[in-house]
N, C-alpha and C. Protein backbone atom coordinates (compact mmCIF):
# COMPACT_ATOMS: atom_id res chain seq x y z
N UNK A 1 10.29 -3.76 13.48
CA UNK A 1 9.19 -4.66 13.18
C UNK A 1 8.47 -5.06 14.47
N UNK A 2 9.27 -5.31 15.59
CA UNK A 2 8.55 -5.79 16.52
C UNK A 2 7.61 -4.64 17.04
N UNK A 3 8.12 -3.50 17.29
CA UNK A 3 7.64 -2.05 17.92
C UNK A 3 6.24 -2.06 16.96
N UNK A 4 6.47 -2.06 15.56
CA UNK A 4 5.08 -2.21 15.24
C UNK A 4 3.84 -3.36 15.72
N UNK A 5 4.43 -4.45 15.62
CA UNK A 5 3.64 -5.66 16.01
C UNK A 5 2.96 -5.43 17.39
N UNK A 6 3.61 -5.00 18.07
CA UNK A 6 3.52 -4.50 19.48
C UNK A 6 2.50 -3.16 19.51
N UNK A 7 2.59 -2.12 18.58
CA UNK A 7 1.37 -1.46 18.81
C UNK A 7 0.68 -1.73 18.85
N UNK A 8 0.45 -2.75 17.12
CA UNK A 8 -0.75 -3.14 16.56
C UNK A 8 -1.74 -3.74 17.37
N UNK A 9 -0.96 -4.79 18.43
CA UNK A 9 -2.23 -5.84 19.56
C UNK A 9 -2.00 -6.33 20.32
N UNK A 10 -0.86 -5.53 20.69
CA UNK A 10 -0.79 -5.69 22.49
C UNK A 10 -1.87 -5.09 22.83
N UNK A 11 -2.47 -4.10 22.60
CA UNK A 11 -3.82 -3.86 23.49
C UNK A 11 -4.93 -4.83 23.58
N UNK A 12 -4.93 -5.18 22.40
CA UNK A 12 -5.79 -6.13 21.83
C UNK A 12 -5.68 -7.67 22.66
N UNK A 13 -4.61 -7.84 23.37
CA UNK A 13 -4.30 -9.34 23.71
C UNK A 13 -4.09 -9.20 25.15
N UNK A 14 -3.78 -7.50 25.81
CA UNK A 14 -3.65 -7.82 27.03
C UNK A 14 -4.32 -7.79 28.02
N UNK A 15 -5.89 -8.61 27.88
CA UNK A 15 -6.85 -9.07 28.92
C UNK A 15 -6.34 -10.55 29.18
N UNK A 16 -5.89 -11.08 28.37
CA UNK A 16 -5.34 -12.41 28.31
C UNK A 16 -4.14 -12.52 29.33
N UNK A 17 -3.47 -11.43 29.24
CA UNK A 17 -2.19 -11.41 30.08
C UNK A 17 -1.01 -11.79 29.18
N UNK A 18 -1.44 -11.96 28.12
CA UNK A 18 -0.10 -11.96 27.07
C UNK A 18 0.46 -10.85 26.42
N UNK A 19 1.65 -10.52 25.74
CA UNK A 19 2.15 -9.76 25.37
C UNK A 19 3.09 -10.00 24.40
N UNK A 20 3.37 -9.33 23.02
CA UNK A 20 4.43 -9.68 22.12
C UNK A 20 6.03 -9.84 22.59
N UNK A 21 6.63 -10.61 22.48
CA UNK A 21 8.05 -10.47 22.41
C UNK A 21 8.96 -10.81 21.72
N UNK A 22 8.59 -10.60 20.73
CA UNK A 22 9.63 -10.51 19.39
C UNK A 22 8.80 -10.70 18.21
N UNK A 23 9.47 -10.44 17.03
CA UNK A 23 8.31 -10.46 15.88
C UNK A 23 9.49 -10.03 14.25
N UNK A 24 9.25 -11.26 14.32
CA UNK A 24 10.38 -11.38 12.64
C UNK A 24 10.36 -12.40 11.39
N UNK A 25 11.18 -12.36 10.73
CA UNK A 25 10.89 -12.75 9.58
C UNK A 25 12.26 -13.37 9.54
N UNK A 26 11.64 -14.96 9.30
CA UNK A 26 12.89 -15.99 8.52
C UNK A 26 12.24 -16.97 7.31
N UNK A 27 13.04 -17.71 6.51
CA UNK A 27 12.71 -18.37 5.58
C UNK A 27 12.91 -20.11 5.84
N UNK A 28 11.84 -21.21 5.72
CA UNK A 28 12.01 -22.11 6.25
C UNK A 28 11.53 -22.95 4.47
N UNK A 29 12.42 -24.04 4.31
CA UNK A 29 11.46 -24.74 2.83
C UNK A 29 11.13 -23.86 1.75
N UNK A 30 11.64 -22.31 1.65
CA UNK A 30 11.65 -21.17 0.68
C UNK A 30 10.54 -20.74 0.72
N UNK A 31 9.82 -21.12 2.15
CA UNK A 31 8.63 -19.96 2.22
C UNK A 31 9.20 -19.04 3.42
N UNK A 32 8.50 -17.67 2.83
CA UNK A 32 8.84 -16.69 3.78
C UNK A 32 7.82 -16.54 5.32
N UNK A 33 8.28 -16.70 6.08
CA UNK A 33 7.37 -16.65 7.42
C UNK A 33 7.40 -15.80 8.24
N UNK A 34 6.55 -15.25 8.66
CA UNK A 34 6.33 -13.52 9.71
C UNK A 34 5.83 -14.28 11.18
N UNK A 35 6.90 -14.28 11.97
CA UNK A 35 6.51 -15.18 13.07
C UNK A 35 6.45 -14.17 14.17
N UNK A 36 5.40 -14.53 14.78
CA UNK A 36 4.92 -13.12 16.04
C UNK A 36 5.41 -14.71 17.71
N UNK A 37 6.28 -13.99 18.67
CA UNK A 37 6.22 -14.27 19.63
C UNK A 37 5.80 -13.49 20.79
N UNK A 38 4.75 -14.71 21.61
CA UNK A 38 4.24 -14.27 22.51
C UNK A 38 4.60 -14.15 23.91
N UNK A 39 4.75 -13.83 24.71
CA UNK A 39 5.30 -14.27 26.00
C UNK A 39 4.17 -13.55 27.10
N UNK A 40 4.42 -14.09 29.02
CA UNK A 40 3.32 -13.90 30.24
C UNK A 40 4.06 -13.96 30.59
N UNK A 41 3.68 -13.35 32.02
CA UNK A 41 4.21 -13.65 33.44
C UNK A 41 3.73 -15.13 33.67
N UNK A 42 2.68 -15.36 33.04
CA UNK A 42 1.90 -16.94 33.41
C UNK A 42 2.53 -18.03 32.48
N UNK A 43 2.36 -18.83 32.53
CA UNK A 43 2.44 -20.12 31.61
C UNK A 43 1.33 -19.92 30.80
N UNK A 44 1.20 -19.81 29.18
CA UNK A 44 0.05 -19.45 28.33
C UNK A 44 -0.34 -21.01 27.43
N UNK A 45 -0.84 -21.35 27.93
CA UNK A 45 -1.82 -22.42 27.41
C UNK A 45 -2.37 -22.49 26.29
N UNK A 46 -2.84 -23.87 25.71
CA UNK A 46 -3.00 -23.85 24.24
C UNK A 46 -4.21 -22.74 23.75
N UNK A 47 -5.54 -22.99 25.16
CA UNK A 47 -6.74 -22.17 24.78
C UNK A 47 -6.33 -20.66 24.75
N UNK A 48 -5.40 -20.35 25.55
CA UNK A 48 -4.71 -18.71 25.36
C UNK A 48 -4.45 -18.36 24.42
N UNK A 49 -3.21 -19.00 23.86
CA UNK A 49 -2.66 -18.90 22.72
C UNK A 49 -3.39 -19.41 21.39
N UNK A 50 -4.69 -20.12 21.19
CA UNK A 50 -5.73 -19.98 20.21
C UNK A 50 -6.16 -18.83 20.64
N UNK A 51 -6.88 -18.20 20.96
CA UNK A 51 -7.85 -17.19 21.63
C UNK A 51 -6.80 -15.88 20.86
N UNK A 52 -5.24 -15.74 21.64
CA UNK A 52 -4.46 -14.83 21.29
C UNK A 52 -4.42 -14.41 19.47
N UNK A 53 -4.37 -15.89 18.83
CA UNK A 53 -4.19 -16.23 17.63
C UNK A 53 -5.03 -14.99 16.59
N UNK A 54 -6.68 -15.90 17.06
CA UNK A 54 -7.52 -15.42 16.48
C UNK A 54 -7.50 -13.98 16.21
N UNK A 55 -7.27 -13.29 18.08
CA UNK A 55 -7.28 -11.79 17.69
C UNK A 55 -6.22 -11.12 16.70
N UNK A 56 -4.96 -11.60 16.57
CA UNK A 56 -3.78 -11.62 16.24
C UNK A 56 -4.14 -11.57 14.50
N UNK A 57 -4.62 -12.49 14.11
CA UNK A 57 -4.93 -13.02 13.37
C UNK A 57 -5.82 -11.98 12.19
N UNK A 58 -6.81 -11.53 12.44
CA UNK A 58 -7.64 -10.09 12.61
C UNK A 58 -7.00 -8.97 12.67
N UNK A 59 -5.95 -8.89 12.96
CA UNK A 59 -5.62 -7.45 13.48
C UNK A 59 -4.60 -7.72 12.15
N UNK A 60 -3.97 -8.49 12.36
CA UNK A 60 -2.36 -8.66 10.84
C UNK A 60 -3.17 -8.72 9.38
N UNK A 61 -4.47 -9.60 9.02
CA UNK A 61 -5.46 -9.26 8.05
C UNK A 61 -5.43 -8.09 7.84
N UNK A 62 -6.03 -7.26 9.00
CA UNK A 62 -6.33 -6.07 8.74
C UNK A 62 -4.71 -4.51 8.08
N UNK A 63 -3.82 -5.33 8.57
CA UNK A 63 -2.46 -4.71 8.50
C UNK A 63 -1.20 -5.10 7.48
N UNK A 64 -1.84 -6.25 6.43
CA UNK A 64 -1.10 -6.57 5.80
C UNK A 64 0.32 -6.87 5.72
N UNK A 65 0.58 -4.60 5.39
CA UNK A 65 1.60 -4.42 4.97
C UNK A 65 2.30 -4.70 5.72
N UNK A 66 2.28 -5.02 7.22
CA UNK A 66 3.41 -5.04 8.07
C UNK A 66 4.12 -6.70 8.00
N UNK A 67 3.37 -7.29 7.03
CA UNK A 67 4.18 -8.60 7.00
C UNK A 67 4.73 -9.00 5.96
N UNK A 68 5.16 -7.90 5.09
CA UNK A 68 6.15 -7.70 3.66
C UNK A 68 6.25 -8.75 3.21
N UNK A 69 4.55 -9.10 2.68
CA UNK A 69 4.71 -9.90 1.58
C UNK A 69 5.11 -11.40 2.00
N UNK A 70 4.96 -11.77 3.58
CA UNK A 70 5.37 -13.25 3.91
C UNK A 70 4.42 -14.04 3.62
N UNK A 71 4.41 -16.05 3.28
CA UNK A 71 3.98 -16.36 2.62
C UNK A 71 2.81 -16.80 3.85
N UNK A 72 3.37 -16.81 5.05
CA UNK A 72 2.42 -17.31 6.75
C UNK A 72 2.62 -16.58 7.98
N UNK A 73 2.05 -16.78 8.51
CA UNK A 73 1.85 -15.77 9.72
C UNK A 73 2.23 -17.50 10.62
N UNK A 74 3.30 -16.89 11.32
CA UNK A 74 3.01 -18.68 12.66
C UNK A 74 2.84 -17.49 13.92
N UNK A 75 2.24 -17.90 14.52
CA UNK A 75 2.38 -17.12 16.50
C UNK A 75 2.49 -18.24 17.31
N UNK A 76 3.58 -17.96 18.02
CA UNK A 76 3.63 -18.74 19.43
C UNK A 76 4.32 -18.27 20.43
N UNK A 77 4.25 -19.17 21.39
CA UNK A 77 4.78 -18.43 22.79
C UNK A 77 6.10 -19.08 22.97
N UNK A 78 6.78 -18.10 24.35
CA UNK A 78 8.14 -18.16 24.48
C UNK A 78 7.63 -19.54 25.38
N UNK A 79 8.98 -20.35 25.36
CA UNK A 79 8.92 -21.70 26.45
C UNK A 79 9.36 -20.82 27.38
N UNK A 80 8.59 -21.37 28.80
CA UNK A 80 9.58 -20.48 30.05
C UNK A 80 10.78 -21.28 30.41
N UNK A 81 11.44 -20.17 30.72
CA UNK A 81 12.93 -20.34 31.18
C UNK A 81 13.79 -19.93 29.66
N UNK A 82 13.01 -19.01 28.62
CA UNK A 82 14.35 -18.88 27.45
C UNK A 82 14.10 -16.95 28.18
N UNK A 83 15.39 -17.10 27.85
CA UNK A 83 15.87 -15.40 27.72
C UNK A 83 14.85 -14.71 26.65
């Protein structure tokens, strides 16, 4: 799942300097959620990570199937200092 997520817009996101790092599916309140993480060499800021969103956002529209039927899309970034 991630390898796909990662084709799909890492190109797409890396003028920003961001990049996917991880990308999965858990269930929170019995909705299903397709959560894309982002991670930098930089500290990525809220306007990044809107900006990232949007494209993100566009590109998974456009790709549906790769989010089997989850009920939300969340994206966010890694805190620095996690493995």
């Amino acid at each position: 799942m991630k390898e796909t997520v990662e084709n799909l817009v890492n190109e797409a996101i890396k003028d920003l300097n961001v990049f996917v790092s991880d990308a999965f599916i858990d269930t929170e309140e019995g909705k299903k959620r397709f959560n894309i993480v982002l991670d930098s060499e930089e500290v990525i800021d809220l306007n990044k990570i809107t900006e990232a969103s949007r494209i993100i956002n566009k590109i998974m529209d456009e790709n549906e199937s790769v989010m089997e039927d989850a009920d939300e899309l969340d994206i966010f970034s890694k805190e620095k200092g996690e493995e």
